[in-house]
PDB file of N, CA and C in Angstrom:
ATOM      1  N   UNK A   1     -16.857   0.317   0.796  1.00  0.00           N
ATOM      2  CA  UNK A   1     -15.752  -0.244   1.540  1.00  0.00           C
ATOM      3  C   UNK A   1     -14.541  -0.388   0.629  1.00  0.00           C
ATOM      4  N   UNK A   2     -13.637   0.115   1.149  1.00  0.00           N
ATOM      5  CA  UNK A   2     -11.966  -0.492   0.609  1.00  0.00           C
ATOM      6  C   UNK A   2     -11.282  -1.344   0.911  1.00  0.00           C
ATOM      7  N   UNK A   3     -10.748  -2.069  -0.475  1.00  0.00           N
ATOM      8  CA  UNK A   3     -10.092  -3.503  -0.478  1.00  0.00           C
ATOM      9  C   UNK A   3      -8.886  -2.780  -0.968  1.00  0.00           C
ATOM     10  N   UNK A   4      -7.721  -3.198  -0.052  1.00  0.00           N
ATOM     11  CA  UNK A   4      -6.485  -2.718  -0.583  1.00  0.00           C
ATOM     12  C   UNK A   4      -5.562  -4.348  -0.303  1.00  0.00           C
ATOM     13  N   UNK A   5      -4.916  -4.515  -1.953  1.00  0.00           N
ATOM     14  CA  UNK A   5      -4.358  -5.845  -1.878  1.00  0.00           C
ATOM     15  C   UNK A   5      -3.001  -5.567  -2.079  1.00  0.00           C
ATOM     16  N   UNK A   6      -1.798  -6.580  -0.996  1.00  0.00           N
ATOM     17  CA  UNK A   6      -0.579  -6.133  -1.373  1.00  0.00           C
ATOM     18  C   UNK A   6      -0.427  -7.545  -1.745  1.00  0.00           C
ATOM     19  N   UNK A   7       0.978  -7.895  -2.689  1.00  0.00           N
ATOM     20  CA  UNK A   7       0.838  -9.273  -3.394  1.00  0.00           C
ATOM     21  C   UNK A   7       2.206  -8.935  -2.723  1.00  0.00           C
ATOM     22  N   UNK A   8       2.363  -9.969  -1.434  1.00  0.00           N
ATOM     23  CA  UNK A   8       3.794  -9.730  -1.007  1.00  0.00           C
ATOM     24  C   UNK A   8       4.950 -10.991  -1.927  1.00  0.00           C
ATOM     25  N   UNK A   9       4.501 -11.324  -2.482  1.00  0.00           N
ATOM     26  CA  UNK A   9       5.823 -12.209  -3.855  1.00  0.00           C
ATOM     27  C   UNK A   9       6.288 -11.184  -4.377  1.00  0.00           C
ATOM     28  N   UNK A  10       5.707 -10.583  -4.578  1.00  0.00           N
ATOM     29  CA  UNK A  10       6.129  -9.072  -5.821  1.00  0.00           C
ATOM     30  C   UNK A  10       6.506  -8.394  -4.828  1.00  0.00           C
ATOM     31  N   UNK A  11       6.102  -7.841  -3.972  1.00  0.00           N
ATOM     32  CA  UNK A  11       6.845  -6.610  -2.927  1.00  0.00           C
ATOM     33  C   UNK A  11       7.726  -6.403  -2.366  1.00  0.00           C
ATOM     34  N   UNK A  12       8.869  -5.187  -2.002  1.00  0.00           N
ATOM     35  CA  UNK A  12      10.329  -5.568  -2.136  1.00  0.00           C
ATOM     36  C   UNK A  12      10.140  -5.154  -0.651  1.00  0.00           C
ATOM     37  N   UNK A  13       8.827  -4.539   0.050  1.00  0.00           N
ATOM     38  CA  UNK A  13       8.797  -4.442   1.091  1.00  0.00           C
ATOM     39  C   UNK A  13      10.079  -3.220   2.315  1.00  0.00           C
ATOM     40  N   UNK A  14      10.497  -3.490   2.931  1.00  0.00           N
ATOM     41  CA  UNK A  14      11.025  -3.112   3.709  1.00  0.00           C
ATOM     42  C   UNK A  14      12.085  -2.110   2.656  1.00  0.00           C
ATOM     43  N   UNK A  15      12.818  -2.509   1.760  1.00  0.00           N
ATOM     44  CA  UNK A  15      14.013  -2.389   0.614  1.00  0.00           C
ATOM     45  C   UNK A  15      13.322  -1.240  -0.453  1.00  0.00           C
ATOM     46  N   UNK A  16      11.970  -0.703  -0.658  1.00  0.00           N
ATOM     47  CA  UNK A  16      11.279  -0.037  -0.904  1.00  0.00           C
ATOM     48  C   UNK A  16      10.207   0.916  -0.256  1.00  0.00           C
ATOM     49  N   UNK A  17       9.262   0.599   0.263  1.00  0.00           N
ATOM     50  CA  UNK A  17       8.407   1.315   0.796  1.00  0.00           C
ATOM     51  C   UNK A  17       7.927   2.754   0.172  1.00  0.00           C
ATOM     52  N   UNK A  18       8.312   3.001  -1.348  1.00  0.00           N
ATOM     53  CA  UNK A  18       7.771   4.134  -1.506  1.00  0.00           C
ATOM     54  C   UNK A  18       5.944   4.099  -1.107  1.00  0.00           C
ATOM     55  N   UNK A  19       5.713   3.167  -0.803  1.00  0.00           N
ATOM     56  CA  UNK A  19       3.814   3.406  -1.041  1.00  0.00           C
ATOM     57  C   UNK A  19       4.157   3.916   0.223  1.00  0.00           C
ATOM     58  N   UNK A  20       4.842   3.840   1.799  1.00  0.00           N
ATOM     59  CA  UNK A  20       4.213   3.777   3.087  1.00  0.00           C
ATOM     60  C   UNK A  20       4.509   5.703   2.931  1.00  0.00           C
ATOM     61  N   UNK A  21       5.960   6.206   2.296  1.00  0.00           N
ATOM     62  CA  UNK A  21       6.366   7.463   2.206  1.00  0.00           C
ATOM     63  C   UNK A  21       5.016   8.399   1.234  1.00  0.00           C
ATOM     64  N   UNK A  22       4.141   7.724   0.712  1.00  0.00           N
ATOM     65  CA  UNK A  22       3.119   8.703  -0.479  1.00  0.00           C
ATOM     66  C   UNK A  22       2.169   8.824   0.813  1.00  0.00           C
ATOM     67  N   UNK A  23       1.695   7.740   0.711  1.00  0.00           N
ATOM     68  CA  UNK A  23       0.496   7.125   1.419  1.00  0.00           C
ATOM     69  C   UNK A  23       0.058   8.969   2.404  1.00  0.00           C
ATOM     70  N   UNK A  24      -0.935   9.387   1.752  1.00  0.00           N
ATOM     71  CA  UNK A  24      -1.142  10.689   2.632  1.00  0.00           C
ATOM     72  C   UNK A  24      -2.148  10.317   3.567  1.00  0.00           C
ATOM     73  N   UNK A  25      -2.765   9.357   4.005  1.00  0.00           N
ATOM     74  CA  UNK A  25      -3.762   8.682   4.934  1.00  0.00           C
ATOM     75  C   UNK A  25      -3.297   7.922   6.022  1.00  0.00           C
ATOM     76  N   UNK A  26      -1.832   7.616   5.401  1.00  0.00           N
ATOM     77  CA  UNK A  26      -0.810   6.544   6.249  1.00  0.00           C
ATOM     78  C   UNK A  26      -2.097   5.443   6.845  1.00  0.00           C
ATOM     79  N   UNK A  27      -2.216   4.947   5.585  1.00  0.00           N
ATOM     80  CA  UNK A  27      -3.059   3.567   5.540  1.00  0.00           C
ATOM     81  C   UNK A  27      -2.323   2.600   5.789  1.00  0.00           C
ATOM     82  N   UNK A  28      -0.623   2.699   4.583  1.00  0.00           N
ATOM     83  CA  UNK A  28       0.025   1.351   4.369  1.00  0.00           C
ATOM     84  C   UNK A  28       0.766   2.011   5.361  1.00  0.00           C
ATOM     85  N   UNK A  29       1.451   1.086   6.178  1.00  0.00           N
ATOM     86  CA  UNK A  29       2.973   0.953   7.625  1.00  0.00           C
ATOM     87  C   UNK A  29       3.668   0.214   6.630  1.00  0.00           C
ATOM     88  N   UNK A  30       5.010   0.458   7.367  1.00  0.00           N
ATOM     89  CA  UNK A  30       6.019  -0.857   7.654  1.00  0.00           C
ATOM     90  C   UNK A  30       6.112  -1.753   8.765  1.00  0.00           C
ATOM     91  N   UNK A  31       5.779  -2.621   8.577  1.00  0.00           N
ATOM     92  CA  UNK A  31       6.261  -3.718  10.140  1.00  0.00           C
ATOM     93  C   UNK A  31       7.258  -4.636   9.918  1.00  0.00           C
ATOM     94  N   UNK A  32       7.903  -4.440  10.574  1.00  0.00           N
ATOM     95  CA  UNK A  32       9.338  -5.473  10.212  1.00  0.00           C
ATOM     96  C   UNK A  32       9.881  -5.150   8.887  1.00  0.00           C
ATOM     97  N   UNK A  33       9.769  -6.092   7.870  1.00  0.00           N
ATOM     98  CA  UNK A  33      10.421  -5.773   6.884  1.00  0.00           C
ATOM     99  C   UNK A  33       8.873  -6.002   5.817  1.00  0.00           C
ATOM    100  N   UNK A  34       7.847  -5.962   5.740  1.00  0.00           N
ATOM    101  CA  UNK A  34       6.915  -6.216   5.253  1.00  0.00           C
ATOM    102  C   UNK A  34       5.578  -4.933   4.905  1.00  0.00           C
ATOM    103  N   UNK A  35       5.316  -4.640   3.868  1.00  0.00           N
ATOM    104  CA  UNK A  35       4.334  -2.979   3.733  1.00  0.00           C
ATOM    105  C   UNK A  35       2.701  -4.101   4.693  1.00  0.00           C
ATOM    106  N   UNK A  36       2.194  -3.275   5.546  1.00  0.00           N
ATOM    107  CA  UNK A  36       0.885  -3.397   5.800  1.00  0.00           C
ATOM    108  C   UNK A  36      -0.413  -2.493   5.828  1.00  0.00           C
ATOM    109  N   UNK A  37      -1.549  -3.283   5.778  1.00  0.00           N
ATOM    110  CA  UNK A  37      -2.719  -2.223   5.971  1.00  0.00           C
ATOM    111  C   UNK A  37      -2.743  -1.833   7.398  1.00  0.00           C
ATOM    112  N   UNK A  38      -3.162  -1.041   7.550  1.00  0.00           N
ATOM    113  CA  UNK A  38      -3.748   0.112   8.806  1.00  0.00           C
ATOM    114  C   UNK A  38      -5.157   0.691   8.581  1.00  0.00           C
ATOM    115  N   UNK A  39      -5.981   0.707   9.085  1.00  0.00           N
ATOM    116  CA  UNK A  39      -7.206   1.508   9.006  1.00  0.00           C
ATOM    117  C   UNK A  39      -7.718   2.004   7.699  1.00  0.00           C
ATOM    118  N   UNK A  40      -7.778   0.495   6.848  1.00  0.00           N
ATOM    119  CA  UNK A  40      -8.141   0.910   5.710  1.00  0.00           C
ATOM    120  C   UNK A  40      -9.420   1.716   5.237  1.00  0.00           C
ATOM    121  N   UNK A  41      -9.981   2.202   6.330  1.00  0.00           N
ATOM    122  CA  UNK A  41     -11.207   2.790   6.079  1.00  0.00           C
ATOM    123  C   UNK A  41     -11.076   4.198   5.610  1.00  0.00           C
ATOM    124  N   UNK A  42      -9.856   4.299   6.257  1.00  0.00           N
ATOM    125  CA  UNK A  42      -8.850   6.003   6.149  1.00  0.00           C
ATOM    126  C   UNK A  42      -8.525   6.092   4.779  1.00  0.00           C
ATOM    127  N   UNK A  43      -8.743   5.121   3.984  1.00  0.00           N
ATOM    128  CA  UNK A  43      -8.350   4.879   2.643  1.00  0.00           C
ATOM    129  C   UNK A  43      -8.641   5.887   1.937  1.00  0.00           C
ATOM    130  N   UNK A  44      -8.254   6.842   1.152  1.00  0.00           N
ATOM    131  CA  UNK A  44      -8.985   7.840   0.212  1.00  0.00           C
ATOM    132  C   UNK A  44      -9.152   7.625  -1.377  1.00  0.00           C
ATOM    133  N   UNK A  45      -8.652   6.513  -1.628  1.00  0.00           N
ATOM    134  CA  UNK A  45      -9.029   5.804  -3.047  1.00  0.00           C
ATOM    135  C   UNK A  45      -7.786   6.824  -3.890  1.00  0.00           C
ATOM    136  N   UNK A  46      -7.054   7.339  -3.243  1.00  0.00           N
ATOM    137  CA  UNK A  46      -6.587   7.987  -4.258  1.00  0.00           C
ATOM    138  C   UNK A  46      -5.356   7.437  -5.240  1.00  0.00           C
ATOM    139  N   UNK A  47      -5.442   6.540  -5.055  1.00  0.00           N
ATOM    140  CA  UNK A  47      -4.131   5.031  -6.000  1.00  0.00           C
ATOM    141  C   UNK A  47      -2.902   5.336  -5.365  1.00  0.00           C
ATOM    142  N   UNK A  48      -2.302   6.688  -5.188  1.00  0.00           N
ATOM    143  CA  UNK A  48      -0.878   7.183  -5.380  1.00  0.00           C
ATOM    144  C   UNK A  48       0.253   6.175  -5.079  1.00  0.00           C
ATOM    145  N   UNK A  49       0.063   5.357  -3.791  1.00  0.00           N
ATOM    146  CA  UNK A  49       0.484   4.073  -3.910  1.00  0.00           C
ATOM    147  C   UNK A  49       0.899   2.774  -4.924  1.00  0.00           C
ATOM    148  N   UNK A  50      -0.192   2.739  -5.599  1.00  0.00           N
ATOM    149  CA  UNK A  50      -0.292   2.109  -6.945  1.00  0.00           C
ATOM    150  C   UNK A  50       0.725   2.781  -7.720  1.00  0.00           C
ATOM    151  N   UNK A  51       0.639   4.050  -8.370  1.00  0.00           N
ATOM    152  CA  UNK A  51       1.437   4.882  -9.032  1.00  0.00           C
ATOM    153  C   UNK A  51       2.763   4.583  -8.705  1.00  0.00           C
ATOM    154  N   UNK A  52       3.229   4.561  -7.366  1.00  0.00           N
ATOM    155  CA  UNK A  52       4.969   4.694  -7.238  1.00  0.00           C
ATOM    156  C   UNK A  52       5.283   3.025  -6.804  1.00  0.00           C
ATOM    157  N   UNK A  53       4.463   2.214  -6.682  1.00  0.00           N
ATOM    158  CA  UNK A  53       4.886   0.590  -6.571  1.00  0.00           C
ATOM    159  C   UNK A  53       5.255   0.583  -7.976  1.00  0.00           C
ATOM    160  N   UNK A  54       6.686   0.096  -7.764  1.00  0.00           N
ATOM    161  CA  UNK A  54       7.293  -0.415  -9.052  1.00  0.00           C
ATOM    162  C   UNK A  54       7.455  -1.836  -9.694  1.00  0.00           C
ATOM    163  N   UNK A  55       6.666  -2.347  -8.640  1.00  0.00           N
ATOM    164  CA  UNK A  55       6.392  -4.291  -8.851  1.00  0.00           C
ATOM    165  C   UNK A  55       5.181  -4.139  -9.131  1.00  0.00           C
ATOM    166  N   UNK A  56       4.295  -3.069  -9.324  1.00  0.00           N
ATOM    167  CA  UNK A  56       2.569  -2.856  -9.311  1.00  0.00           C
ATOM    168  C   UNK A  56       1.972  -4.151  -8.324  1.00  0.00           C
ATOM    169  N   UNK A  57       2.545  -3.973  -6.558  1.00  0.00           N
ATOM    170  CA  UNK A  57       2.300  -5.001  -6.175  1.00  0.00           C
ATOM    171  C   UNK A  57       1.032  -4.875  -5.090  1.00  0.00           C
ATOM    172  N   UNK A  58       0.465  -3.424  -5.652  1.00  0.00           N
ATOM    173  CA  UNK A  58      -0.659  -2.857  -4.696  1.00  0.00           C
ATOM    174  C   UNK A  58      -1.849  -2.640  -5.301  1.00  0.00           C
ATOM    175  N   UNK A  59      -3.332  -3.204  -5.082  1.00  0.00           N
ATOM    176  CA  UNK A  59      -3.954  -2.790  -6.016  1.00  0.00           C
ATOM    177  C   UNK A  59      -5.260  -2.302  -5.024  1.00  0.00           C
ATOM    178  N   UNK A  60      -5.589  -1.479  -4.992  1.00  0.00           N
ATOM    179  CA  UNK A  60      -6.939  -0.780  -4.276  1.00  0.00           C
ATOM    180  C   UNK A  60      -8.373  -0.496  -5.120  1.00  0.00           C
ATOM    181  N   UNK A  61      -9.303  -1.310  -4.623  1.00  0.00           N
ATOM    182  CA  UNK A  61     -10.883  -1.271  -5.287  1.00  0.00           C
ATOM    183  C   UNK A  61     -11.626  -0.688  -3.999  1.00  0.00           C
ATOM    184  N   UNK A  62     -12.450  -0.104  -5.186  1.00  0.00           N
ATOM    185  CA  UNK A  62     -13.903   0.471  -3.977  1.00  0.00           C
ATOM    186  C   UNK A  62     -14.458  -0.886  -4.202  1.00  0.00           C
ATOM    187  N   UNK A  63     -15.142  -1.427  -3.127  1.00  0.00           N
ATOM    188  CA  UNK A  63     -16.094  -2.303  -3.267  1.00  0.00           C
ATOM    189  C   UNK A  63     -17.486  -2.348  -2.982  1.00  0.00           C
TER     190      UNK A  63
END
């Protein structure tokens, strides 16, 4: 199972969103002005998200 954590203090959210533009699973959305999960099961572990968050405010574990 995948745990994908966004630490929204750190996240610039709406003003960024490079994770929702990588995201090739389109796991993370935008809603309002805030990044969210979607069907994290669709998750492919592949970080790339992680990689382009520039607050490193995303962190994804297999669990």
């Amino acid at each position: 199972m995948v745990k994908i954590t966004i630490d929204h203090d750190n996240c610039d959210g709406a003003d960024c969103a490079e994770c929702v533009d990588v995201c090739p699973m389109e796991v993370l959305i935008l809603e309002g002005d805030k990044i969210v999960v979607q069907n994290k099961e669709d998750c492919s572990l592949c970080e790339v998200c992680m990689d382009v968050c520039p607050n490193e405010a995303i962190k994804v574990e297999d669990e």
